[in-house]
C-alpha atoms as a PDB file:
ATOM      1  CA  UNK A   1      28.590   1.638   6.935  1.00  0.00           C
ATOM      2  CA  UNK A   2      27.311   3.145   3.765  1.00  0.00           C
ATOM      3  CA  UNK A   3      28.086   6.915   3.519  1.00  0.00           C
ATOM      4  CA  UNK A   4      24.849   8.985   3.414  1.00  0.00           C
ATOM      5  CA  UNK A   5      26.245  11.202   1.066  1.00  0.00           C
ATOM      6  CA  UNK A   6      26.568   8.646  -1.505  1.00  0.00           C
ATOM      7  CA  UNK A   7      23.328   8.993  -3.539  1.00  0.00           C
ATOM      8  CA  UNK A   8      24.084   5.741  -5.712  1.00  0.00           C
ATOM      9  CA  UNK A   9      23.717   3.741  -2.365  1.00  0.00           C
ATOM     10  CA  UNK A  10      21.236   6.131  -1.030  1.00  0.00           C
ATOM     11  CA  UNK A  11      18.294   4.972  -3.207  1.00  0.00           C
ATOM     12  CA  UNK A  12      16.465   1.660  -2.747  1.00  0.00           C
ATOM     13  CA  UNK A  13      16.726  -0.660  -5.870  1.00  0.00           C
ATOM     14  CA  UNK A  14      14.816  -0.682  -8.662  1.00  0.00           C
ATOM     15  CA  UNK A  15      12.940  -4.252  -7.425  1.00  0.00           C
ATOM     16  CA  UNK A  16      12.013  -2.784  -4.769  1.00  0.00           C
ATOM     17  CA  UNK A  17       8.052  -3.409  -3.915  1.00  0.00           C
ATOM     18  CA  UNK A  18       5.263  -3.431  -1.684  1.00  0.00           C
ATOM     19  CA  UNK A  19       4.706  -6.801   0.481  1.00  0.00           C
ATOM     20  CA  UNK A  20       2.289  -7.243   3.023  1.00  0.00           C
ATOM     21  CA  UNK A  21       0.006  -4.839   4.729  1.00  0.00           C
ATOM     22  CA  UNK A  22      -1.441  -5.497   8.040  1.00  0.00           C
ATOM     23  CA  UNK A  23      -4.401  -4.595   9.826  1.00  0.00           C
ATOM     24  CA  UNK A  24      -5.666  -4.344  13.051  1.00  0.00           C
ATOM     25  CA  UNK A  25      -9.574  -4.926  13.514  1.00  0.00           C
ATOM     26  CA  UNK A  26     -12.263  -5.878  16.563  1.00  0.00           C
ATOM     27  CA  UNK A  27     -14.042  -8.326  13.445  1.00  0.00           C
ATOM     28  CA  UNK A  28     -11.771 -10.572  12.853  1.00  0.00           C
ATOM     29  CA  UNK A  29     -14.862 -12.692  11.070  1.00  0.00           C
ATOM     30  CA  UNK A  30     -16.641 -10.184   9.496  1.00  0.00           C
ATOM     31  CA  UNK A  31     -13.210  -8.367   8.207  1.00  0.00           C
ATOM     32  CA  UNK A  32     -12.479 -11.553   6.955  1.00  0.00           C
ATOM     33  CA  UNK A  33     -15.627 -12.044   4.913  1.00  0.00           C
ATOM     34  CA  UNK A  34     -15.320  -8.554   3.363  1.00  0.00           C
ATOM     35  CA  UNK A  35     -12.084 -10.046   1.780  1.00  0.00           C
ATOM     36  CA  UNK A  36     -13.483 -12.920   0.445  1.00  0.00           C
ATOM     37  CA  UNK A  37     -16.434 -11.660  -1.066  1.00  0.00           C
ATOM     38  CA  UNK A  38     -15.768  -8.459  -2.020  1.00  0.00           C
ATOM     39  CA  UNK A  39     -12.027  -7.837  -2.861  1.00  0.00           C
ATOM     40  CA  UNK A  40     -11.933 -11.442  -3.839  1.00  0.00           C
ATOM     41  CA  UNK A  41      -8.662 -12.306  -1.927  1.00  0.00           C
ATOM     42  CA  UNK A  42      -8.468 -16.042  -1.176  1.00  0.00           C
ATOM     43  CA  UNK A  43      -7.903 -16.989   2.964  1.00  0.00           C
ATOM     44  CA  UNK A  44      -4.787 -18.410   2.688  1.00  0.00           C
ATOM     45  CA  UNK A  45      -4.608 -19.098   6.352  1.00  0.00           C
ATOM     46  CA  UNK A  46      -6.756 -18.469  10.006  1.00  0.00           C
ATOM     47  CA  UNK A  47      -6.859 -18.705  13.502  1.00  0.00           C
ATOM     48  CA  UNK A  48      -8.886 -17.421  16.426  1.00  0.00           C
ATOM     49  CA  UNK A  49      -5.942 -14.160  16.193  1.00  0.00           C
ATOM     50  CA  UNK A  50      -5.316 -13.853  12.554  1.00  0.00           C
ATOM     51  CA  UNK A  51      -6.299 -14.422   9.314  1.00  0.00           C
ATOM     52  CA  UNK A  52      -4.185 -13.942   6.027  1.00  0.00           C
ATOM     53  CA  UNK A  53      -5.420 -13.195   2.002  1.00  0.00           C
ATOM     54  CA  UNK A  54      -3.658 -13.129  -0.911  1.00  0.00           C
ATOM     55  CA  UNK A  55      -3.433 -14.995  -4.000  1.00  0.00           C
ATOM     56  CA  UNK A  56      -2.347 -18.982  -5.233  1.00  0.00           C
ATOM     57  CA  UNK A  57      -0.355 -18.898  -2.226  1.00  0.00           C
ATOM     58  CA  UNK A  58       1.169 -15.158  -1.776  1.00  0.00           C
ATOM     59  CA  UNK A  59       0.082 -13.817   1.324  1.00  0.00           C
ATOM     60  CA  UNK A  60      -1.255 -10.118   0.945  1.00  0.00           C
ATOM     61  CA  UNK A  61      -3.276  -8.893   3.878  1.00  0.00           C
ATOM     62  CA  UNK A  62      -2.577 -10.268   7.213  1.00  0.00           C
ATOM     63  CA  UNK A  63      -6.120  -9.268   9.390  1.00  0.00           C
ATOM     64  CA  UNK A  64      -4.990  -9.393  13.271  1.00  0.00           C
ATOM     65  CA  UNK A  65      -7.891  -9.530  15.757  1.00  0.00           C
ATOM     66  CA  UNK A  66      -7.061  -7.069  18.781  1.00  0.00           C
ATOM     67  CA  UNK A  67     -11.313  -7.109  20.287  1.00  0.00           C
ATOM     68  CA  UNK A  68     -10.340  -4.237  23.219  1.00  0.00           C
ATOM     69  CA  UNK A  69      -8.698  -1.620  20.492  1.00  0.00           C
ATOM     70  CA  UNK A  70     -10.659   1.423  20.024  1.00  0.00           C
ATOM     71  CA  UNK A  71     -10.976   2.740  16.992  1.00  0.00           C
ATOM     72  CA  UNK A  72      -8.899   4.775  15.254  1.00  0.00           C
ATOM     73  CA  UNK A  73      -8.840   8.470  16.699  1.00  0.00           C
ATOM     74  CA  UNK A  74      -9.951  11.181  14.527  1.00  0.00           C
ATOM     75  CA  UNK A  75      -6.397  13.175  15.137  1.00  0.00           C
ATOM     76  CA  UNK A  76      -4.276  10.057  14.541  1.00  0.00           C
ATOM     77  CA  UNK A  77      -2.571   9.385  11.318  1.00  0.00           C
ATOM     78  CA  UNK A  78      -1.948   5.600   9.688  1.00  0.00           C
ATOM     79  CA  UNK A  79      -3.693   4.009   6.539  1.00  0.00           C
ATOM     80  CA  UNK A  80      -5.635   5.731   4.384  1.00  0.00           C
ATOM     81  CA  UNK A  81      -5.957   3.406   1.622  1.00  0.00           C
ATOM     82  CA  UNK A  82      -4.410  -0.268   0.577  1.00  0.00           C
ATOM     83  CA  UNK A  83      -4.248  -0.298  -2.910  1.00  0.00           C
ATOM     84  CA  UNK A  84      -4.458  -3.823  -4.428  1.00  0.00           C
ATOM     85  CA  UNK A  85      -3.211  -4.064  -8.166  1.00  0.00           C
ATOM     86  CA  UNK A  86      -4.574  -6.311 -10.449  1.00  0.00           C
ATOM     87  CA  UNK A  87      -3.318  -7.420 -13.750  1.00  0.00           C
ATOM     88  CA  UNK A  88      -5.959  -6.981 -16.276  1.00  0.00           C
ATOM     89  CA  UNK A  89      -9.250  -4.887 -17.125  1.00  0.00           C
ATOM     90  CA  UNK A  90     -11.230  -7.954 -16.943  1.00  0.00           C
ATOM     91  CA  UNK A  91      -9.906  -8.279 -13.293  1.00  0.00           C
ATOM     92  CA  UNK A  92     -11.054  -4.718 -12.646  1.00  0.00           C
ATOM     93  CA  UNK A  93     -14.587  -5.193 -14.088  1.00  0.00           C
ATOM     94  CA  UNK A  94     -15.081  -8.495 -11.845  1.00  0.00           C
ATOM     95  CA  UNK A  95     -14.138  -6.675  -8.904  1.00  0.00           C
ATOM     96  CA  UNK A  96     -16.658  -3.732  -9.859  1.00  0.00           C
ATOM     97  CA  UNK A  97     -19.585  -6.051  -9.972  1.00  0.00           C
ATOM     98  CA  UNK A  98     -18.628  -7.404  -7.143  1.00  0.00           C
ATOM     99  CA  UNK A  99     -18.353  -4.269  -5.363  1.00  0.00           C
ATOM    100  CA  UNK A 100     -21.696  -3.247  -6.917  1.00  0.00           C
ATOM    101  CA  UNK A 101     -23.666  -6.928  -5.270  1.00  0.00           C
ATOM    102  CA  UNK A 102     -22.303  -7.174  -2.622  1.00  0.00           C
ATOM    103  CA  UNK A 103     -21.049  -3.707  -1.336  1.00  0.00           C
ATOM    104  CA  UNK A 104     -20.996   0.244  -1.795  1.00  0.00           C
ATOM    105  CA  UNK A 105     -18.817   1.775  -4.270  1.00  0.00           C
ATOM    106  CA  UNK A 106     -17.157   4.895  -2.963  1.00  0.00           C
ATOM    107  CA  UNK A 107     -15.855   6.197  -6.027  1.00  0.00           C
ATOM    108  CA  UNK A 108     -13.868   5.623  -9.127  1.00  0.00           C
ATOM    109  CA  UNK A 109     -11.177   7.350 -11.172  1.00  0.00           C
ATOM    110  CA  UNK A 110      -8.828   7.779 -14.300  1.00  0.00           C
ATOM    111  CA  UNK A 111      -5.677   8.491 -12.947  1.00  0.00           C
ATOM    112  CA  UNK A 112      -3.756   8.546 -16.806  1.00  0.00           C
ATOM    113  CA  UNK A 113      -1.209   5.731 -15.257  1.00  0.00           C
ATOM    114  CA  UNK A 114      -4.264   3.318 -13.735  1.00  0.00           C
ATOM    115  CA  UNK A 115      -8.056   2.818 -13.277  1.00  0.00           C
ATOM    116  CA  UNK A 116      -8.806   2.436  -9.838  1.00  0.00           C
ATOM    117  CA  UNK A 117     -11.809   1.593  -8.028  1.00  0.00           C
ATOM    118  CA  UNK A 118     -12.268   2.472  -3.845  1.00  0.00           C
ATOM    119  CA  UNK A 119     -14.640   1.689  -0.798  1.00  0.00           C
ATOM    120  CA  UNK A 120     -13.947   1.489   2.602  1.00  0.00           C
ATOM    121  CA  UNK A 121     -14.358  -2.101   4.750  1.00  0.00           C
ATOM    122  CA  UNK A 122     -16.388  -3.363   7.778  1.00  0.00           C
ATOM    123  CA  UNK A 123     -13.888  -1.053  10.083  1.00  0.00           C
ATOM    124  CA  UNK A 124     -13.218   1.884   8.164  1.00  0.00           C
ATOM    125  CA  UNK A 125     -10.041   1.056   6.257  1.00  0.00           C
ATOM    126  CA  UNK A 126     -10.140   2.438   2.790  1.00  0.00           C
ATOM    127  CA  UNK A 127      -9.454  -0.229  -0.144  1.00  0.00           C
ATOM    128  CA  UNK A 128      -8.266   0.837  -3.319  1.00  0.00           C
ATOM    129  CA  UNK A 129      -8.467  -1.438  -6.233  1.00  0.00           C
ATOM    130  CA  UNK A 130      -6.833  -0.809  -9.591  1.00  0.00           C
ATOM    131  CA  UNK A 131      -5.169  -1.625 -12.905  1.00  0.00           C
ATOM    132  CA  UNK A 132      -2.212   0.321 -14.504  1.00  0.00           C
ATOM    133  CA  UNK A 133      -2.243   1.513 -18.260  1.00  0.00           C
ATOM    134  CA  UNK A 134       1.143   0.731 -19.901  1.00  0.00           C
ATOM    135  CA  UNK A 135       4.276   2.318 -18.500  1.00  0.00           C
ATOM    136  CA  UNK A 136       4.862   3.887 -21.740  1.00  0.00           C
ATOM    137  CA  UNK A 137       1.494   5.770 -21.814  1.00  0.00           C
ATOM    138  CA  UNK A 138       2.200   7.533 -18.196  1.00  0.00           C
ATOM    139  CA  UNK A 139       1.682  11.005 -18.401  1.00  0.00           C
ATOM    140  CA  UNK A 140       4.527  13.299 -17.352  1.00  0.00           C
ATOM    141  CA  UNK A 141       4.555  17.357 -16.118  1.00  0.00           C
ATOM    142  CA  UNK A 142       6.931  19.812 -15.905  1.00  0.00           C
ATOM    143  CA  UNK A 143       7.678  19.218 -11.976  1.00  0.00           C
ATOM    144  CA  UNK A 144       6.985  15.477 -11.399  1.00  0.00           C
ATOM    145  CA  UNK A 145       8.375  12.658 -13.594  1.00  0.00           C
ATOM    146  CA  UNK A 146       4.892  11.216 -13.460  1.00  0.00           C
ATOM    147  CA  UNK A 147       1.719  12.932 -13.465  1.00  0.00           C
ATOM    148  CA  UNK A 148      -1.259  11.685 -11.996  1.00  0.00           C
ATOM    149  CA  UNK A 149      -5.000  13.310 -12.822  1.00  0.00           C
ATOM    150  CA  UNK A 150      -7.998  12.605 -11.560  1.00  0.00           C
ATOM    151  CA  UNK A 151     -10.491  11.891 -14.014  1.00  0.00           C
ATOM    152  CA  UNK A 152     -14.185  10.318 -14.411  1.00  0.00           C
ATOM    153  CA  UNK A 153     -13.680   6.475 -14.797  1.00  0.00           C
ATOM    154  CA  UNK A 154     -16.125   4.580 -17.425  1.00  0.00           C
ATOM    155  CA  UNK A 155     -17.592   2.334 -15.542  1.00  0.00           C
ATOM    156  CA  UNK A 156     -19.949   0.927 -17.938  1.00  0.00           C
ATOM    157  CA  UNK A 157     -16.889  -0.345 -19.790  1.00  0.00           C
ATOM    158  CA  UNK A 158     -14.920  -1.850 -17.171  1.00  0.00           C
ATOM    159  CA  UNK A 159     -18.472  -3.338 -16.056  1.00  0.00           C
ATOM    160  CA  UNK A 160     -18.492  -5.109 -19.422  1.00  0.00           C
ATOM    161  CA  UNK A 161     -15.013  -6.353 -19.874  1.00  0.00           C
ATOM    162  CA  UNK A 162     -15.663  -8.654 -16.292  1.00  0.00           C
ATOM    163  CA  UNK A 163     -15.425 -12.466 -16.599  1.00  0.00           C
ATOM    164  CA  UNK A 164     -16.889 -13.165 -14.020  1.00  0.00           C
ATOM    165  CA  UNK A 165     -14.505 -14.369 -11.463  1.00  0.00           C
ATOM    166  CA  UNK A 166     -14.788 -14.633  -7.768  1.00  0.00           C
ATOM    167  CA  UNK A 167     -11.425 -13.783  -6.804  1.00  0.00           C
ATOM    168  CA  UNK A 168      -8.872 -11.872  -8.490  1.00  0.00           C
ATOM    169  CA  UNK A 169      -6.448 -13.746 -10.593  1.00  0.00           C
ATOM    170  CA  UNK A 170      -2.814 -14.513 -10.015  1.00  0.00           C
ATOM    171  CA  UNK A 171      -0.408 -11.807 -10.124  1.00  0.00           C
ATOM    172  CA  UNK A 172      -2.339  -9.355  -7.999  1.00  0.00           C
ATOM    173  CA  UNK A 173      -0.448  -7.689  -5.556  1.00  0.00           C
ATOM    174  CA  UNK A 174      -0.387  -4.864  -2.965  1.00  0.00           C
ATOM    175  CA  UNK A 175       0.842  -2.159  -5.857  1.00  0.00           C
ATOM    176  CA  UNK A 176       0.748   0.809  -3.228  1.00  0.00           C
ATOM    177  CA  UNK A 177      -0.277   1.370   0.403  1.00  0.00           C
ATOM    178  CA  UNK A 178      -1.337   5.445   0.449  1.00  0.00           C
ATOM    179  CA  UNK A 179      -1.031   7.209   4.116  1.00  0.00           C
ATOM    180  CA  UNK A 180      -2.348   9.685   6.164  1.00  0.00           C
ATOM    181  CA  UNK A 181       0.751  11.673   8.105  1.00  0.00           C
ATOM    182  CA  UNK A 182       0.789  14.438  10.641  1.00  0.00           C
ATOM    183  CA  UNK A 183       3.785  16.247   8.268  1.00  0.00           C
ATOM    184  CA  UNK A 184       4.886  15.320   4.435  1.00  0.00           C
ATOM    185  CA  UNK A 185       8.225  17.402   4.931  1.00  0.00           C
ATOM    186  CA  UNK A 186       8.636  14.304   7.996  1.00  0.00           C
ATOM    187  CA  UNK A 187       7.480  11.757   5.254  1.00  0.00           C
ATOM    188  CA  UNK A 188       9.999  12.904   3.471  1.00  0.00           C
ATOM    189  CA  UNK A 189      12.790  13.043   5.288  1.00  0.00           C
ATOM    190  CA  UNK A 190      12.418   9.272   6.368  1.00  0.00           C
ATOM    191  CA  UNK A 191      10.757   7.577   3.430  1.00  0.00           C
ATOM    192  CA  UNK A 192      13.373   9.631   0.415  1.00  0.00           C
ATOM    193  CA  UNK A 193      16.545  10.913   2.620  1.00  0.00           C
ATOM    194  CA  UNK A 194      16.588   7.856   4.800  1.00  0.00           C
ATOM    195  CA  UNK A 195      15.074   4.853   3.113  1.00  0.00           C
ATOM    196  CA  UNK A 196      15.445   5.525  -0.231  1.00  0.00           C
ATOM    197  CA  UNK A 197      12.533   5.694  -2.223  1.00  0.00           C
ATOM    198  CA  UNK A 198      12.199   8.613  -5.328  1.00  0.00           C
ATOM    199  CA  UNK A 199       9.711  11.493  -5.560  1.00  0.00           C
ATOM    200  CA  UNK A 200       7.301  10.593  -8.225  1.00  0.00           C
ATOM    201  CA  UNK A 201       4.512  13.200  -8.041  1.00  0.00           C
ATOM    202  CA  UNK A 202       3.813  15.915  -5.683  1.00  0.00           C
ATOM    203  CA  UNK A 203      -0.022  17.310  -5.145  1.00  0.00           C
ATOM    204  CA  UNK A 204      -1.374  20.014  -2.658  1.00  0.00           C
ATOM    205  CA  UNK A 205      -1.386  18.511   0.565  1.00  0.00           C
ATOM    206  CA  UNK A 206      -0.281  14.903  -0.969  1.00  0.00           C
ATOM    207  CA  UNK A 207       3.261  13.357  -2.051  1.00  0.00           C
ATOM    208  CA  UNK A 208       4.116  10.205  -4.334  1.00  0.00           C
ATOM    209  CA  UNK A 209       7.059   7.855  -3.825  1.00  0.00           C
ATOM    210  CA  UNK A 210       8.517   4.756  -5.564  1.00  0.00           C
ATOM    211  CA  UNK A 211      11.291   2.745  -6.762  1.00  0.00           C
ATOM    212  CA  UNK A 212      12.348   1.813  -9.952  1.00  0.00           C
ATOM    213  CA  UNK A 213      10.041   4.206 -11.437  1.00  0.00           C
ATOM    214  CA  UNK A 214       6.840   3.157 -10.277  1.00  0.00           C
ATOM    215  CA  UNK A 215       3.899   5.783 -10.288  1.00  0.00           C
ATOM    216  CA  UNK A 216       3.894   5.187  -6.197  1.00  0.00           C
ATOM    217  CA  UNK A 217       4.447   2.387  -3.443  1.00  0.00           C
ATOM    218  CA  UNK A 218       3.761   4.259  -1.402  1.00  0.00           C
ATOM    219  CA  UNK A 219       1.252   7.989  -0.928  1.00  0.00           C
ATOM    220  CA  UNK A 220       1.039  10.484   2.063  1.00  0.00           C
ATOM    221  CA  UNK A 221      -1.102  13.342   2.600  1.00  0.00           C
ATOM    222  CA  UNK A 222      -2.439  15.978   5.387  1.00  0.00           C
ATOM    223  CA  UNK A 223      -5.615  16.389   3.613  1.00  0.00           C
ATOM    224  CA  UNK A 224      -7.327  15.399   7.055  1.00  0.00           C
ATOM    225  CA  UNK A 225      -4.803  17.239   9.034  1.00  0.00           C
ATOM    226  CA  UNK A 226      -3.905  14.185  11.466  1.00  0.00           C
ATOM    227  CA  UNK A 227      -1.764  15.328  14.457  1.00  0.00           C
ATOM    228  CA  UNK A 228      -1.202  12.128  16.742  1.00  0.00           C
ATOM    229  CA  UNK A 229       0.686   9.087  15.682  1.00  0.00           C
ATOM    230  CA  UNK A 230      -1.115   5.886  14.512  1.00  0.00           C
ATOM    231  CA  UNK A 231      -2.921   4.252  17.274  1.00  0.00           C
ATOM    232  CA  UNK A 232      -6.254   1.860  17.764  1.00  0.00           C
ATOM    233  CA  UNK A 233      -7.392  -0.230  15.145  1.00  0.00           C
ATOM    234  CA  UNK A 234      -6.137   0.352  11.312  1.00  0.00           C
ATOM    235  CA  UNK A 235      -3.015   0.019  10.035  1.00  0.00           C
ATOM    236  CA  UNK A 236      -0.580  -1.908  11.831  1.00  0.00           C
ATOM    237  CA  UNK A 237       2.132  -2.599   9.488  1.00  0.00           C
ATOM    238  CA  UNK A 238       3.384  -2.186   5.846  1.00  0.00           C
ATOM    239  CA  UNK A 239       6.230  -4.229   4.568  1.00  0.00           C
ATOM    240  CA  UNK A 240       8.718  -3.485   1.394  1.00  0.00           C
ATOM    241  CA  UNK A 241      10.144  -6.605   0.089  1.00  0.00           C
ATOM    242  CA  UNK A 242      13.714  -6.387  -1.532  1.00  0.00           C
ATOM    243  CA  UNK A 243      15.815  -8.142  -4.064  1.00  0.00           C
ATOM    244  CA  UNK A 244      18.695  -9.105  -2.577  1.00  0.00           C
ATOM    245  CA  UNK A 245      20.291  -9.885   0.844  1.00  0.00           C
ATOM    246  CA  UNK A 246      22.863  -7.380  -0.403  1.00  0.00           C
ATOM    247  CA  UNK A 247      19.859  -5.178  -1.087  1.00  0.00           C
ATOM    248  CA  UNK A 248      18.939  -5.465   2.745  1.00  0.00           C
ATOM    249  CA  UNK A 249      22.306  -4.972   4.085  1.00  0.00           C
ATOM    250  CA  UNK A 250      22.415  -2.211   2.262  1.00  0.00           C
ATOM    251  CA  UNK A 251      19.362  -0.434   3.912  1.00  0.00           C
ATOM    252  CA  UNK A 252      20.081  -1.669   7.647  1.00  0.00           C
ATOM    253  CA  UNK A 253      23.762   0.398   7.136  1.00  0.00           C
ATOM    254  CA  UNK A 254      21.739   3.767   5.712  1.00  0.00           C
ATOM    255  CA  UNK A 255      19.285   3.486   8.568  1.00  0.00           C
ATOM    256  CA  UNK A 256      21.654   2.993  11.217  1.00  0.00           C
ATOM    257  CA  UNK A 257      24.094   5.684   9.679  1.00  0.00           C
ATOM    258  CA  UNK A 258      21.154   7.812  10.283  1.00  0.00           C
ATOM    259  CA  UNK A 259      20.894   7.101  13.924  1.00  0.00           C
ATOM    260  CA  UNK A 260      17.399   5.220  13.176  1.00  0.00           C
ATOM    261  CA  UNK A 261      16.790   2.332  15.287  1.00  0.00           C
ATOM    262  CA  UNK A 262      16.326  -0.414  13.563  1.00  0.00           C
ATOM    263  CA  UNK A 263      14.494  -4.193  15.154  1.00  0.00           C
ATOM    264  CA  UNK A 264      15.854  -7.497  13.401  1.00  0.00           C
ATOM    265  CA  UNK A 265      13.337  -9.863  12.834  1.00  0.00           C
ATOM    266  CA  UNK A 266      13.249 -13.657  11.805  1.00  0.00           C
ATOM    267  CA  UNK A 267      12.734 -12.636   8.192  1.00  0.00           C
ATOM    268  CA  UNK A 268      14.250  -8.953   7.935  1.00  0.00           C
ATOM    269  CA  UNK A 269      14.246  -5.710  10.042  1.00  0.00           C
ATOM    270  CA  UNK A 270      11.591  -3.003  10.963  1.00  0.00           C
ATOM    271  CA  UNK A 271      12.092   0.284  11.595  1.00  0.00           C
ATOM    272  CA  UNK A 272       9.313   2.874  13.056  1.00  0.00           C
ATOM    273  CA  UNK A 273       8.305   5.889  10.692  1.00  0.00           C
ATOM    274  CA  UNK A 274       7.936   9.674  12.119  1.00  0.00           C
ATOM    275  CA  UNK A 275       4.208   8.721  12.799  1.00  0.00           C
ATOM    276  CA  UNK A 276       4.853   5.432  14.557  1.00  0.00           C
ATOM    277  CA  UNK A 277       4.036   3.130  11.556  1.00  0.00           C
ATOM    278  CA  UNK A 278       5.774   0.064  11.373  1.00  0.00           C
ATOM    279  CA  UNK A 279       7.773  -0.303   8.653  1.00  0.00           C
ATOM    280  CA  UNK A 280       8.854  -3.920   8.038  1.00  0.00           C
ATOM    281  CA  UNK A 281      11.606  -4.848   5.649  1.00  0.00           C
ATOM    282  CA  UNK A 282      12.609  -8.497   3.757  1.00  0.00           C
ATOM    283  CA  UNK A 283      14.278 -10.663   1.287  1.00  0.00           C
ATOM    284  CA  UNK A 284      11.534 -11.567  -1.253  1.00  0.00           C
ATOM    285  CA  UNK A 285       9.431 -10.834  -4.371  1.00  0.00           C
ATOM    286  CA  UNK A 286       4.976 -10.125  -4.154  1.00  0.00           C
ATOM    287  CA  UNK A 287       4.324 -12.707  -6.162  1.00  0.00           C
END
């Protein structure tokens, strides 16, 4: 098994991304629609239980229909945004205006490393959707490699650069999935010690992981002070795709040398966070 003191096996690798995101929701058809229209994923499959989005072919968002789950408790913790990246500012205007017709824009920001729009869906799940500026132009501080503002975003610019598209173009992914937690020293233990991501940014209340040197794949905060793990409908499961079956043998050897319990599945492993989040793990690349 790998040693957990070594720190060059300790860290995930620098292809290491963001996959799938599931949710759970009582809608399955209205969910569904929200998507569509407004997000402008494609339905890449459905069925009475399920529906999946993504792009030319990648799944992205698998929507699970669970009718009797209640939703989410105020006290529980679990999603509180899915951030989907999208390659270019004329990708970012489209999904403005769409946002705009056929929805309710809940805000917008300049974050100096992206441009990211958010609203909330049908069932309370917060959507992010942004662009990044390039790498090179990523602000850093004294105490985080990366720093991340929040600034005014021009919308009226963005607004203009749209071309008009229904859907968002290929490439899109799921760039980050950002969490609610009931503790961020827990997050950290498990996400950093254990898994092997790398601190990015730290906020009050809020922390920032990645690999390869990513602003974040993944955020936590307490802002809403959440106590009880994730339960009812929301988040049911995040997945981080990695490079290599080497990669993936890698990380099933740290988790078990740190007594986690780890489930093998037909395409990887998953592994249960401090909060009860299911944390699936695979072979593969978001696009």
């Amino acid at each position: 098994m790998s040693d957990p003191s070594n720190a060059e096996t300790d860290r995930l690798p620098a292809g290491a991304t963001i996959g799938r995101s599931a949710l759970r929701v009582s809608d399955l058809e209205e969910t569904t629609e929200f998507y569509r229209t407004v997000v402008g994923l494609r339905v890449l499959s459905r069925s009475d239980a399920t529906a999946v989005l993504g792009v030319e072919g990648t799944p992205l968002l698998v929507l699970e229909r669970d009718s009797d789950a209640q939703p989410r408790h105020r006290s529980a913790t679990g999603l509180y945004h899915n951030a989907f990246w999208v390659p270019s500012r004329e990708a970012l205007g489209d999904a403005l205006n769409r946002i705009r017709d056929r929805w309710h824009l809940g805000g917008a920001s300049d974050h100096g490393v992206s441009e990211a729009l958010y609203c909330t869906d049908p069932e309370g799940n917060g959507v992010e959707i942004y662009r990044d500026y390039p790498r090179e132009s990523w602000p850093s501080g004294d105490d985080n490699p990366i720093r991340m503002t929040t600034e005014p975003l021009d919308l009226a610019t963005i607004s203009a650069a749209a071309a008009g598209d229904e859907h968002v173009p290929a490439g899109t992914d799921v760039g980050h999935v950002h969490l609610e937690v009931s503790s961020l020293e827990s997050f950290r233990t498990f996400y950093v010690d254990v898994l092997g991501f790398e601190v990015t940014t730290t906020v009050p209340g809020a922390v920032f992981v990645s690999a390869g040197g990513y602003h974040h794949h993944l955020g936590a905060n307490t802002w809403h002070h959440r106590t009880a793990s994730v339960d009812g409908r929301g988040l049911s499961w995040l997945e981080v795709l990695l490079p290599e079956a080497s990669d993936l043998e890698a990380l099933q050897d740290r988790l078990e040398s740190h007594n986690v319990q780890v489930t093998k599945r037909e395409e990887g492993i998953s592994v249960d966070d401090p909060d009860g989040i299911q944390v699936r793990c695979r072979v593969g690349s978001p696009t």
